[in-house]
Protein backbone atom coordinates (compact mmCIF):
# COMPACT_ATOMS: atom_id res chain seq x y z
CA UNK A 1 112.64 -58.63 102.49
CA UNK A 2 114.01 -55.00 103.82
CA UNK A 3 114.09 -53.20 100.72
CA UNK A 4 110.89 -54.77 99.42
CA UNK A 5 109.27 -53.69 102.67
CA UNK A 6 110.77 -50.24 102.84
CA UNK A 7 109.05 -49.16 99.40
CA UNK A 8 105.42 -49.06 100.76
CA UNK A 9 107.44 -47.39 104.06
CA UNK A 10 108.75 -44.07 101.15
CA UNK A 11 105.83 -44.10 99.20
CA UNK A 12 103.68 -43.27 102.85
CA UNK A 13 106.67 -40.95 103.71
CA UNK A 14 106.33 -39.33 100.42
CA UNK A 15 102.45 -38.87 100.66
CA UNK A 16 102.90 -37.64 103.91
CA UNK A 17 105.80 -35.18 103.65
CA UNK A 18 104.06 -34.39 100.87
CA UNK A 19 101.19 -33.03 102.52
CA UNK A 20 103.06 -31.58 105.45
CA UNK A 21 104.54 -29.56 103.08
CA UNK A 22 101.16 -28.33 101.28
CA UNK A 23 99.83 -27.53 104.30
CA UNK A 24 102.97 -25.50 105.17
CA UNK A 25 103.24 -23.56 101.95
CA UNK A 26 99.87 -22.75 102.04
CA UNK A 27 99.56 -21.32 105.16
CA UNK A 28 102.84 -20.02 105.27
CA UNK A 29 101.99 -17.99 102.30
CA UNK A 30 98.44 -17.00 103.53
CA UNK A 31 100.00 -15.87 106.61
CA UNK A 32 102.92 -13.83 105.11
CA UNK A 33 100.08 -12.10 102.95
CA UNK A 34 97.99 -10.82 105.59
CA UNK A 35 101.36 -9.39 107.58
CA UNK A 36 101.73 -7.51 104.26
CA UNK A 37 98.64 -6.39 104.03
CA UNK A 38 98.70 -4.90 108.02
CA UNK A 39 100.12 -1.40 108.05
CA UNK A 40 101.25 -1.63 111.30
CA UNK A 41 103.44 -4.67 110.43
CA UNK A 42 104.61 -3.51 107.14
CA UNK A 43 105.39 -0.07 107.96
CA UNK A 44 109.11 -0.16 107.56
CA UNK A 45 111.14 -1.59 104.43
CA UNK A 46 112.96 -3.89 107.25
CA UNK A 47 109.45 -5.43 108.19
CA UNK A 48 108.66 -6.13 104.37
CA UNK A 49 112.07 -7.84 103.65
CA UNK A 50 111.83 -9.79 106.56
CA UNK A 51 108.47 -11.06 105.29
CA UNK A 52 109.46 -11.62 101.82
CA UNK A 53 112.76 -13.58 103.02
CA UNK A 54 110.00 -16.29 104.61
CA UNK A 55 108.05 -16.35 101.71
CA UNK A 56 111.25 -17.48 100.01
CA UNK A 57 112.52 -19.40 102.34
CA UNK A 58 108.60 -22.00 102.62
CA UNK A 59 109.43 -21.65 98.87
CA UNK A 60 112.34 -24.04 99.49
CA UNK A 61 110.17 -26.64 100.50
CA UNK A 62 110.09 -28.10 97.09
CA UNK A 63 113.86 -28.59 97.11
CA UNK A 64 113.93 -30.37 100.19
CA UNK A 65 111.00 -32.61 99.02
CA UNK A 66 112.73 -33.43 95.84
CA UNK A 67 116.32 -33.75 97.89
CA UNK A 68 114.06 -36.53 100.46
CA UNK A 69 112.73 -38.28 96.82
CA UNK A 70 116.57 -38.94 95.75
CA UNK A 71 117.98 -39.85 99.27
CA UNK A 72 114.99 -42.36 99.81
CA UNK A 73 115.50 -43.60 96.22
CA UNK A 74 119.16 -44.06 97.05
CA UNK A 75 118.35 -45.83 100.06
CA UNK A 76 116.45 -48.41 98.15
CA UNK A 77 119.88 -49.24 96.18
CA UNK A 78 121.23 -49.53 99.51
CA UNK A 79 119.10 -51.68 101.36
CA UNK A 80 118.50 -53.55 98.21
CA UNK A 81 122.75 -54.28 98.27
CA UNK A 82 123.16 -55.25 101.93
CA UNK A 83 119.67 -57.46 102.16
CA UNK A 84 120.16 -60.89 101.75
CA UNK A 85 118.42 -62.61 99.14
CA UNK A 86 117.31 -65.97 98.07
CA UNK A 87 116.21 -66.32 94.15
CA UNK A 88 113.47 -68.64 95.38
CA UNK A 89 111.93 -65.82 96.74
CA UNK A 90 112.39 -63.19 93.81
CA UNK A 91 108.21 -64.09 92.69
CA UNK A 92 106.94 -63.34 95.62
CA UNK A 93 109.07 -60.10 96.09
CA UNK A 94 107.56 -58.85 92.23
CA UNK A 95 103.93 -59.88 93.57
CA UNK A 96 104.82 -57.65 96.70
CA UNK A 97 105.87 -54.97 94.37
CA UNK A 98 102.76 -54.77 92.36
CA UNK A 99 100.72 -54.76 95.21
CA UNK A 100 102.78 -51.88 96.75
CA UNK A 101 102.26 -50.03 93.20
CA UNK A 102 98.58 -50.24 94.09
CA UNK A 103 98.86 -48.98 97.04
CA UNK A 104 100.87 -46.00 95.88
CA UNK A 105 98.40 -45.67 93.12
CA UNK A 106 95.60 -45.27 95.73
CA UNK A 107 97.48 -42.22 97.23
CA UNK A 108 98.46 -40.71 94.17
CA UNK A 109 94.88 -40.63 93.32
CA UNK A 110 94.09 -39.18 97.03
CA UNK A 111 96.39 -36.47 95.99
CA UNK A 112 94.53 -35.70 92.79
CA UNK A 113 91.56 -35.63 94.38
CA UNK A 114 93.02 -32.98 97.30
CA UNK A 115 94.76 -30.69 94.85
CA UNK A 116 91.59 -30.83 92.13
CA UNK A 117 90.06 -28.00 93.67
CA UNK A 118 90.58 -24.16 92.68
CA UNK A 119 91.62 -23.05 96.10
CA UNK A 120 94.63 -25.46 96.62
CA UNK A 121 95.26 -25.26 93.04
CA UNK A 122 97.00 -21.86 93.87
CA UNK A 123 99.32 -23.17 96.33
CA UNK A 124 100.40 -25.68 94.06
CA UNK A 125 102.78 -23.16 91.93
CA UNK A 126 104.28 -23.41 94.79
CA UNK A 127 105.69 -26.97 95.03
CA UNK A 128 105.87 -27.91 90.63
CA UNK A 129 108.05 -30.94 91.78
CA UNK A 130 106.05 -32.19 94.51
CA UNK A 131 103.21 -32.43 93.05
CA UNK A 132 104.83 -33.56 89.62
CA UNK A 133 106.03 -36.88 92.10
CA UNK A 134 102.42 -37.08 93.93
CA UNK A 135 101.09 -37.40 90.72
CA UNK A 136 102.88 -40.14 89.58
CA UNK A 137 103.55 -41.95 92.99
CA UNK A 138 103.04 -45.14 91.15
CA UNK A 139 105.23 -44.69 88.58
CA UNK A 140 107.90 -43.63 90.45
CA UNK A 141 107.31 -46.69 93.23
CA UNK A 142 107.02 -49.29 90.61
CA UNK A 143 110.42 -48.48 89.46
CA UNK A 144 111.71 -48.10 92.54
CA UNK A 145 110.56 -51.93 93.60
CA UNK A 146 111.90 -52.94 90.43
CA UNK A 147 115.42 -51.14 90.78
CA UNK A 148 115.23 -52.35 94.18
CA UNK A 149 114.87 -56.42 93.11
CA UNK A 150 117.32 -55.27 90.46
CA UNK A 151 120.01 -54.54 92.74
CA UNK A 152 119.26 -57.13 95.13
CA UNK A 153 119.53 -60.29 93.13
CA UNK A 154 122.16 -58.83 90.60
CA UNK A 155 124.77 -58.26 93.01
CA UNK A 156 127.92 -60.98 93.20
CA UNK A 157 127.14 -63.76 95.22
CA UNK A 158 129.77 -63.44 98.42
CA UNK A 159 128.86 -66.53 99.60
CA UNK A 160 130.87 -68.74 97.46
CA UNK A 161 128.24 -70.29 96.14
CA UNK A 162 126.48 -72.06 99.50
CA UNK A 163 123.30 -69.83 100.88
């Protein structure tokens, strides 16, 4: 039941990080624009670069959102390989799938409903990845749960036979 249980666990984490990292860029960015515009703060070429360098560097917070997407996916495979599992049992983990899908389908559309408007629509060319995976949160969770029962259940029985 761990790896079934974890996928609702990433696709919060996801929607969360997510947003922590909207609300990051964007202010990050609003921030860095006003200390540009100050001419007492932007007076030397030291003072610009410095600024610049942090608008790259909250510009990295795609990358590490899309670095979080493959670890958690990976750690599906690998709670999916070390859970134990009973076939009996493989219905009602597919049943808990689909209803995690919903779930995930619920936040994806709470993230198209947050980034629908023209202000945060700016910050958004920003972070092309992380919204490209809030978008389709249920895609990608649904195939997650299902590479997760995948591994599970295909994986040599080491019991010799006797659960």
């Amino acid at each position: 039941m761990t790896a079934v249980r974890d996928i609702i666990i990433i696709s919060v984490v996801l929607f969360v990080i997510g947003i922590i990292s909207f609300i990051f860029v964007g202010l990050s960015h609003s921030i860095n624009n006003q200390l540009l515009l100050t001419p007492s703060i932007n007076s030397s070429s030291h003072a610009v670069a410095v600024i610049n360098s942090s608008d790259t560097a909250s510009n990295m917070m795609d990358y590490i959102y899309l670095a979080m997407f493959i670890g958690l996916f990976l750690s599906i495979i690998i709670a999916g390989w070390f859970a134990s599992s009973y076939p009996v049992f493989i219905p009602i983990y597919f049943i808990l799938i689909i209803l995690f899908t919903f779930v995930s389908v619920v936040l994806q559309l709470i993230w198209i409903d947050i980034t629908a408007t023209s202000y945060v629509s700016s910050t958004l060319t920003y972070l092309p990845i992380t919204n490209y995976i809030l978008s389709h949160l249920g895609y990608f969770i649904a195939v997650m749960g299902l590479v997760g029962i995948l591994v599970m259940y295909a994986k040599p029985d080491n019991n010799g036979g006797s659960y």
